[in-house]
Protein backbone atom coordinates (compact mmCIF):
# COMPACT_ATOMS: atom_id res chain seq x y z
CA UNK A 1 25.11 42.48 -21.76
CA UNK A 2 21.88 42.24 -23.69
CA UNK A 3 22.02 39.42 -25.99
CA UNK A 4 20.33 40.10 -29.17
CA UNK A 5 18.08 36.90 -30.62
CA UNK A 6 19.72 37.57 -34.44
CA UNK A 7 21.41 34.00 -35.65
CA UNK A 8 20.51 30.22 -34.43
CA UNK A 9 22.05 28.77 -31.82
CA UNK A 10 21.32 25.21 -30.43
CA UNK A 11 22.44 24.59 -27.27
CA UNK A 12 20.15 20.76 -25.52
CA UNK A 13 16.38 21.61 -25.95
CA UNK A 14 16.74 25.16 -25.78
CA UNK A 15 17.17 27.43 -29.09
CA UNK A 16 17.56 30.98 -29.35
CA UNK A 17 18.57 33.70 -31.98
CA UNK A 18 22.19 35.00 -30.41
CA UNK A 19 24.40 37.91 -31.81
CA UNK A 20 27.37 36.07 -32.52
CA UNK A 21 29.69 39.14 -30.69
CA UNK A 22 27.82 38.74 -27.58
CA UNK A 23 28.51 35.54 -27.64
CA UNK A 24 32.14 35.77 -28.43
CA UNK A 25 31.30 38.03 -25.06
CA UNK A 26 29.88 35.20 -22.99
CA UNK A 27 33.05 33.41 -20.69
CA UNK A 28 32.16 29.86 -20.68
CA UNK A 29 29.21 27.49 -22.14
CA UNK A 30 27.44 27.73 -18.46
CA UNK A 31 27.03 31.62 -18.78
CA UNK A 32 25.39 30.77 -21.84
CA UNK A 33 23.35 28.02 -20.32
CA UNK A 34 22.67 30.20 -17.76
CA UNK A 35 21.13 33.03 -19.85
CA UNK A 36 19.30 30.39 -22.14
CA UNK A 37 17.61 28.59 -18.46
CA UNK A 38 16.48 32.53 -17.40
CA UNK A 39 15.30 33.53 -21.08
CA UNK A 40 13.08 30.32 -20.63
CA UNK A 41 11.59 31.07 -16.88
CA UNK A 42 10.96 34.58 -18.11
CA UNK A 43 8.73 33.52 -20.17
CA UNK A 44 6.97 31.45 -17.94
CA UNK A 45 4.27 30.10 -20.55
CA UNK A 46 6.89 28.63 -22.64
CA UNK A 47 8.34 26.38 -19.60
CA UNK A 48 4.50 24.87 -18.76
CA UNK A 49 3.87 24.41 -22.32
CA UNK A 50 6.86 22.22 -22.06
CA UNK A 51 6.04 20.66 -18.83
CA UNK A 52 2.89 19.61 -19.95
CA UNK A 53 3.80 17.78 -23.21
CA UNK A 54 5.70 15.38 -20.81
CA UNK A 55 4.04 12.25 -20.46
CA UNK A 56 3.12 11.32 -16.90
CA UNK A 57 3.34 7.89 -17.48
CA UNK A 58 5.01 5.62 -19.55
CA UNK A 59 2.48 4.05 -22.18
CA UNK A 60 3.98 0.49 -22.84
CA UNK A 61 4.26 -0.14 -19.34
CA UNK A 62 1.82 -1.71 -16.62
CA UNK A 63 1.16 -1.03 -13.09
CA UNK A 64 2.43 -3.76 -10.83
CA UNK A 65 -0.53 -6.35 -10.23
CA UNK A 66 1.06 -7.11 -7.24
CA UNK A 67 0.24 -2.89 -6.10
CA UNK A 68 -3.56 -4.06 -6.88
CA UNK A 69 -3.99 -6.44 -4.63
CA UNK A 70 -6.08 -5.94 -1.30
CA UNK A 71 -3.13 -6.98 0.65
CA UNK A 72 -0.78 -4.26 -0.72
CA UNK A 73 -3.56 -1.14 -1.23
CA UNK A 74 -3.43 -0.77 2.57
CA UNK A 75 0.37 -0.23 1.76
CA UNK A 76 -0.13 2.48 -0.66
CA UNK A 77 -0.38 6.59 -0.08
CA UNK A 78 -2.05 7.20 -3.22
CA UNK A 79 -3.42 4.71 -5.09
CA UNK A 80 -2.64 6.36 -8.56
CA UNK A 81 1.34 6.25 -7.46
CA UNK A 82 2.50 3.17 -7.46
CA UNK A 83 5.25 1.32 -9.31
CA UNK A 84 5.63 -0.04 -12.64
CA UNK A 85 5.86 -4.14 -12.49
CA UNK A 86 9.09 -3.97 -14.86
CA UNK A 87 11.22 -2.21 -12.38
CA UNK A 88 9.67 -2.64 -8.87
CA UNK A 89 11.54 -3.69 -5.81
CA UNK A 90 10.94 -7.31 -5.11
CA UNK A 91 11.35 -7.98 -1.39
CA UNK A 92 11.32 -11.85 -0.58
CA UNK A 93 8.35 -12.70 0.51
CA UNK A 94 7.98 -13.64 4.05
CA UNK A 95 4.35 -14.88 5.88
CA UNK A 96 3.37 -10.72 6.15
CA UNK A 97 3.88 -9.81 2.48
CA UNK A 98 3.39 -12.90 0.77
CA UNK A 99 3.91 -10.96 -2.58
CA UNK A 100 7.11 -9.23 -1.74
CA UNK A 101 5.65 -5.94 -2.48
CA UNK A 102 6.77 -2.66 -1.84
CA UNK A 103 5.83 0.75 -3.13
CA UNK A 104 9.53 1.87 -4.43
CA UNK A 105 10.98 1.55 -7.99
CA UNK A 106 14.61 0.98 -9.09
CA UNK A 107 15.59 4.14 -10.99
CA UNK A 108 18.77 3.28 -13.35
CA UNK A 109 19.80 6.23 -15.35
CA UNK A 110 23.34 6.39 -17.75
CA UNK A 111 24.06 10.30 -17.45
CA UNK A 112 27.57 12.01 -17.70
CA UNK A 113 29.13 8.91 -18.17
CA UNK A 114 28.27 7.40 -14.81
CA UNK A 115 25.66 4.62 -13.95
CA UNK A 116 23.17 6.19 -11.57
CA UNK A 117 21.15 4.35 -9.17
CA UNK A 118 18.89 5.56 -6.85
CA UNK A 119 15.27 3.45 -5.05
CA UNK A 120 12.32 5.91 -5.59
CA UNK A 121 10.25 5.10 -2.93
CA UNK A 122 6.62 6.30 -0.98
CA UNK A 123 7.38 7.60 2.63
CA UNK A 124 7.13 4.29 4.71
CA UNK A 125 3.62 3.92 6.56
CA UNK A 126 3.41 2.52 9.85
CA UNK A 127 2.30 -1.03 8.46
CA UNK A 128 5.16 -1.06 6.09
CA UNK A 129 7.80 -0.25 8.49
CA UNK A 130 9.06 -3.53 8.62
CA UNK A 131 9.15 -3.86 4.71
CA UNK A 132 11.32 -0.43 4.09
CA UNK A 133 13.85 -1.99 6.34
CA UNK A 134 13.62 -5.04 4.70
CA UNK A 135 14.28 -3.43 1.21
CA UNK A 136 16.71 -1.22 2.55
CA UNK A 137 18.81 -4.28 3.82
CA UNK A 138 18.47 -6.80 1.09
CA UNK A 139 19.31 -3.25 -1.42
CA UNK A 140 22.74 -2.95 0.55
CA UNK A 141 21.09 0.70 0.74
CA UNK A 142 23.58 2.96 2.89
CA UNK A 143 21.58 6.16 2.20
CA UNK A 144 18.38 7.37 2.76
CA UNK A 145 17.49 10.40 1.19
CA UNK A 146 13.93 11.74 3.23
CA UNK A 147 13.01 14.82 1.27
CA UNK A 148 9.51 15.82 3.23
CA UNK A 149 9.31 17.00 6.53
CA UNK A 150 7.00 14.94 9.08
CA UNK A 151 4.49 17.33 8.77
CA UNK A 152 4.22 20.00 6.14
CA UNK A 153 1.87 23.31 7.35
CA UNK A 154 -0.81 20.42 9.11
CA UNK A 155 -0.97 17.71 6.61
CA UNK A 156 1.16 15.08 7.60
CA UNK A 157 3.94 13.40 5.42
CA UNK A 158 5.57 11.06 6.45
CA UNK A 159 6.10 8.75 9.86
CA UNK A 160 9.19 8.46 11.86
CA UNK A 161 10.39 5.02 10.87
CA UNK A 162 13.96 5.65 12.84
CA UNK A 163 14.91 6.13 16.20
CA UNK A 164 15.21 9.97 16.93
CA UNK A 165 17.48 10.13 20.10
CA UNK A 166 20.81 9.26 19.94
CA UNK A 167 21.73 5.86 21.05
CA UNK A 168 17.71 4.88 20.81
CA UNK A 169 16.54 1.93 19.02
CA UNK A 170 13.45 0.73 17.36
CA UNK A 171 13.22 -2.93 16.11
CA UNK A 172 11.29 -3.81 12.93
CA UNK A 173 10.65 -7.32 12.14
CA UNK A 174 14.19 -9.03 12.10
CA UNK A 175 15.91 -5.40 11.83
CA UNK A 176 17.26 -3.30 14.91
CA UNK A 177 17.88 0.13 13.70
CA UNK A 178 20.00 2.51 16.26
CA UNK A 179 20.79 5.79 16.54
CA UNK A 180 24.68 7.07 16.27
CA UNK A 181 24.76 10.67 16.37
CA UNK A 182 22.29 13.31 15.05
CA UNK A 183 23.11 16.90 12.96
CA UNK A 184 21.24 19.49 12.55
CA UNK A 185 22.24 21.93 9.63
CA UNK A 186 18.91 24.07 9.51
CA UNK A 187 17.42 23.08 6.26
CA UNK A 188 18.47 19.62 6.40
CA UNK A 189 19.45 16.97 9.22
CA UNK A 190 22.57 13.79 9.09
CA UNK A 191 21.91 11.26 11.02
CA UNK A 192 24.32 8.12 11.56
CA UNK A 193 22.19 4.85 12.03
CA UNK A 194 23.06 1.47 12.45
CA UNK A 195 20.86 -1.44 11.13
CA UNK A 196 21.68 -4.93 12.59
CA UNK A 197 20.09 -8.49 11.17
CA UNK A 198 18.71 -9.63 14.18
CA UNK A 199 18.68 -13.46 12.49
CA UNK A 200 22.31 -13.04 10.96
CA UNK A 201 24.16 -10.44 13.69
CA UNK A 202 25.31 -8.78 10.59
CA UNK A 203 25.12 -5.00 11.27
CA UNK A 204 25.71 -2.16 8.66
CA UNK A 205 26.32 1.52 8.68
CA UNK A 206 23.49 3.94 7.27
CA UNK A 207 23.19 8.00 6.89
CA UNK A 208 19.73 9.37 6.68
CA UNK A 209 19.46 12.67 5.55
CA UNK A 210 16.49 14.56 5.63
CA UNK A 211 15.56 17.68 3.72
CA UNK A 212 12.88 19.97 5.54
CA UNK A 213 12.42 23.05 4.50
CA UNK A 214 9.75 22.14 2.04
CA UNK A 215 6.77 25.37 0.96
CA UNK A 216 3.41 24.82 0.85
CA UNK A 217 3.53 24.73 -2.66
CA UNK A 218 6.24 21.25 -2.19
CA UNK A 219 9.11 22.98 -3.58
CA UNK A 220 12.12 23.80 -1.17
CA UNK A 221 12.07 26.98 0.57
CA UNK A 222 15.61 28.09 -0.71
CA UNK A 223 17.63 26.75 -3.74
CA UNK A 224 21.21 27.67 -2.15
CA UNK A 225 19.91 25.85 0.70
CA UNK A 226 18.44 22.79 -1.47
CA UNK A 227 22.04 22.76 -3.14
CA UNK A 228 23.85 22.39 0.36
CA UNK A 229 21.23 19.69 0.70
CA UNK A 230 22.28 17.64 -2.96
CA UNK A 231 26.07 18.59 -1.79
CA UNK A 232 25.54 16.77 1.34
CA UNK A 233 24.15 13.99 -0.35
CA UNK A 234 27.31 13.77 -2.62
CA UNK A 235 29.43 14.07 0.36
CA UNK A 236 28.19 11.24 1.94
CA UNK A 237 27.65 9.40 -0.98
CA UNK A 238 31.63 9.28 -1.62
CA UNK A 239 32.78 8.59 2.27
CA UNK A 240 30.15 6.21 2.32
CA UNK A 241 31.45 3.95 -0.95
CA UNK A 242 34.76 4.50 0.33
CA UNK A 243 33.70 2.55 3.66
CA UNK A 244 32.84 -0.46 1.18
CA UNK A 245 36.37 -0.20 -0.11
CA UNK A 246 36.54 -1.69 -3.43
CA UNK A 247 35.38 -5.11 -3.37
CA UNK A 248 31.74 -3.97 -4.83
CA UNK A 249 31.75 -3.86 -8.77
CA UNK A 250 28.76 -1.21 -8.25
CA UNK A 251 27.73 1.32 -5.68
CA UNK A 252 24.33 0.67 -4.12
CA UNK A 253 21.44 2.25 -5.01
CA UNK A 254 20.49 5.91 -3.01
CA UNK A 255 16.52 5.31 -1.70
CA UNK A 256 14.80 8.85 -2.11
CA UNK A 257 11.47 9.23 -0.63
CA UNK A 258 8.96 11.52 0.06
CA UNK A 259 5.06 10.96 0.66
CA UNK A 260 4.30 9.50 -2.14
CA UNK A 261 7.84 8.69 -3.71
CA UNK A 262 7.26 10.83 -6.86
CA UNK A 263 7.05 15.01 -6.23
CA UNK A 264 9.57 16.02 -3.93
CA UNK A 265 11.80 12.69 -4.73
CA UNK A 266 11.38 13.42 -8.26
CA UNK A 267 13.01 17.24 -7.95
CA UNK A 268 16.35 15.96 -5.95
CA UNK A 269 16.38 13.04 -8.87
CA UNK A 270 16.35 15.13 -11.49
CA UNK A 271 18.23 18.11 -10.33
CA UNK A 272 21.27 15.96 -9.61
CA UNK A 273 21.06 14.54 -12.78
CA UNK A 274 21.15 17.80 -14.78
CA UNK A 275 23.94 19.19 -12.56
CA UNK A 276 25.83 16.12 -13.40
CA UNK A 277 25.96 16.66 -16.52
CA UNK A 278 26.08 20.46 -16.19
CA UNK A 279 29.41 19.54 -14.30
CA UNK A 280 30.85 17.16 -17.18
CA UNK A 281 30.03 20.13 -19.82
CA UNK A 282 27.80 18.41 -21.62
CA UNK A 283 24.31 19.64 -23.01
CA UNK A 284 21.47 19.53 -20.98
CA UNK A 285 17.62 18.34 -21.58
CA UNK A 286 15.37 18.99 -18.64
CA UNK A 287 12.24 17.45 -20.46
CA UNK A 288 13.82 14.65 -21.92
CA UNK A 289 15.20 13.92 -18.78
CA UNK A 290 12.59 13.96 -16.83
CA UNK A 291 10.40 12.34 -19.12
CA UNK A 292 13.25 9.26 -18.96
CA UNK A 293 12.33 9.44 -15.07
CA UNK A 294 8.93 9.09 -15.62
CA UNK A 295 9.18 6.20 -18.03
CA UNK A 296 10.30 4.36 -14.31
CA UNK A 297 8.06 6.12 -11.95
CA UNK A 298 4.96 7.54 -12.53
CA UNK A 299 4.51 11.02 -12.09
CA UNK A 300 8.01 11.92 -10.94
CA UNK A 301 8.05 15.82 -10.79
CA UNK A 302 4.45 16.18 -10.36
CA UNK A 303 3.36 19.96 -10.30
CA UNK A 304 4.64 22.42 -12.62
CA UNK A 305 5.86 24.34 -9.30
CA UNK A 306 8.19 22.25 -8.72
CA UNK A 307 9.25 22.14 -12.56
CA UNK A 308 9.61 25.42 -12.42
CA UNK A 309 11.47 24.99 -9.16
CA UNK A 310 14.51 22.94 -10.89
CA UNK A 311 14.80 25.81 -13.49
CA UNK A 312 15.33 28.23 -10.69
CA UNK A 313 18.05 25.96 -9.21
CA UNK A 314 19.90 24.97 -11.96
CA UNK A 315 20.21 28.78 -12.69
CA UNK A 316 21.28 29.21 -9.22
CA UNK A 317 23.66 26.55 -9.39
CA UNK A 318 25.42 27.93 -12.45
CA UNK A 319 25.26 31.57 -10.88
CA UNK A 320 27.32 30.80 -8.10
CA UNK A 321 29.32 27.62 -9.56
CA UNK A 322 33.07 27.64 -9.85
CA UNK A 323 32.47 26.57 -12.99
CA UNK A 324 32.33 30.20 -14.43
């Protein structure tokens, strides 16, 4: 029913005036979060006012000097994306990239009582082929999230750094990568790699999963679809770990890429985060969230689109959620 704005209620970031019988109504705390994330989008000015009083960057930290040099510019998308020095991914160097660099950042985030770790990382470039792999082996990284399409309407996005046909290979560097089998969902595709040390023989299993029904506007087409999508990435997240058995004291880290490693990687980041702790009833804080992403990657999230985009999903989620 209509919910009357009368007496205070705090619920995360979000306060409204509730009648306290409708809420004596309302069947769980994710109705109510519900209503309170579709109050906010309805009044869309409120939600960009908020999105713009989150910093883009993160003040007290510097750009890594290593993204400034010649030698790694050619390696960057954008060159106002790039990672902070304090969190970077540090390849070892090798005679190519003398530095070690890599445009990808460590994301570590406590939420819902759970350590989360995921590689935020540009969409590998044809000259940095052999680096992704690199960082993906020395990570012990057994997913790849790919959340851009190869192309989106004629601007390209991202190159195929994997072998497309099952039982194909590519080799980059010291790392053969093969195809196992391929999936196609619609939305989103599973594919089963393998990616073999070509110095060691060591050889490890690897699911990339790639996300691409993206709009022009880079926000997902469909948010039930996009949720099938983070499911899927759950899902394979859990068989996955379970295929390390328990001899690792932490999972490894989930790389999430896009073009640039900030936009599109920034909505899946975030939206899983929220929905975490959505799941573990606990209150929720899009902004301050998001602004804790951003104090590890710049610009994470970058248009309020796609803001707007992870209200519209977390009210989908909690719509259709056997939680209420």
């Amino acid at each position: 029913g209509h919910l009357a704005r009368t007496d205070p209620i705090q619920l995360g970031p979000l306060s409204w005036r509730v009648n306290p019988m409708d809420m004596f109504n309302c069947l769980s705390l994710w109705v109510l979060q519900c209503k309170l994330l579709e109050w906010k989008l309805a009044e869309e000015e409120q939600v960009a006012a908020e999105f713009v009083q989150i910093p883009w960057k993160a003040n007290d930290r510097i750009a890594a000097a290593a993204a400034l040099l010649p030698s790694s510019t050619e390696g960057n998308q954008l060159p106002d994306v790039v990672p902070y020095e304090e969190n970077r991914v540090m390849l070892m160097p090798t005679k190519e990239n003398h530095t070690g660099y890599i445009n990808a950042s460590h994301i570590k985030v406590s939420n819902a009582g759970q350590e989360w770790h995921y590689i935020a990382a540009q969409g590998p470039l044809p000259n940095t082929f052999q680096d992704f792999w690199q960082m993906v082996w020395e990570q012990g990284v057994n997913i790849i999230a790919m959340v851009t399409a190869e192309e989106e309407g004629s601007r390209p996005q991202s190159k195929r750094y994997w072998p497309q046909l099952k039982q194909s290979l590519t080799i980059h560097g010291c790392f053969k990568v093969t195809t196992k089998f391929c999936t196609d969902f619609g939305c989103y595709t599973t594919t089963g790699l393998t990616v073999k040390n070509l110095i060691s023989g060591q050889e490890r299993p690897l699911w990339h999963l790639q996300y691409t029904e993206w709009a022009s506007n880079g926000c997902p087409e469909d948010p039930q679809d996009f949720l099938s999508y983070l499911e899927e990435i759950r899902s394979v997240r859990r068989d996955a770990n379970r295929v390390l058995g328990t001899s690792r004291s932490q999972t490894p880290p989930v790389v999430v890429h896009c073009s640039t490693g900030a936009g599109q990687t920034g909505i899946v980041i975030l939206t899983e985060l929220i929905i975490s702790a959505l799941e573990q009833s606990q209150n929720i804080n899009i902004p301050v969230m998001l602004a804790r992403l951003r104090q590890q990657r710049m610009l994470m999230v970058q248009t309020f689109m796609q803001y707007k985009f992870v209200y519209k999903v977390l009210i989908y989620f909690l719509k259709n959620s056997r939680l209420i």
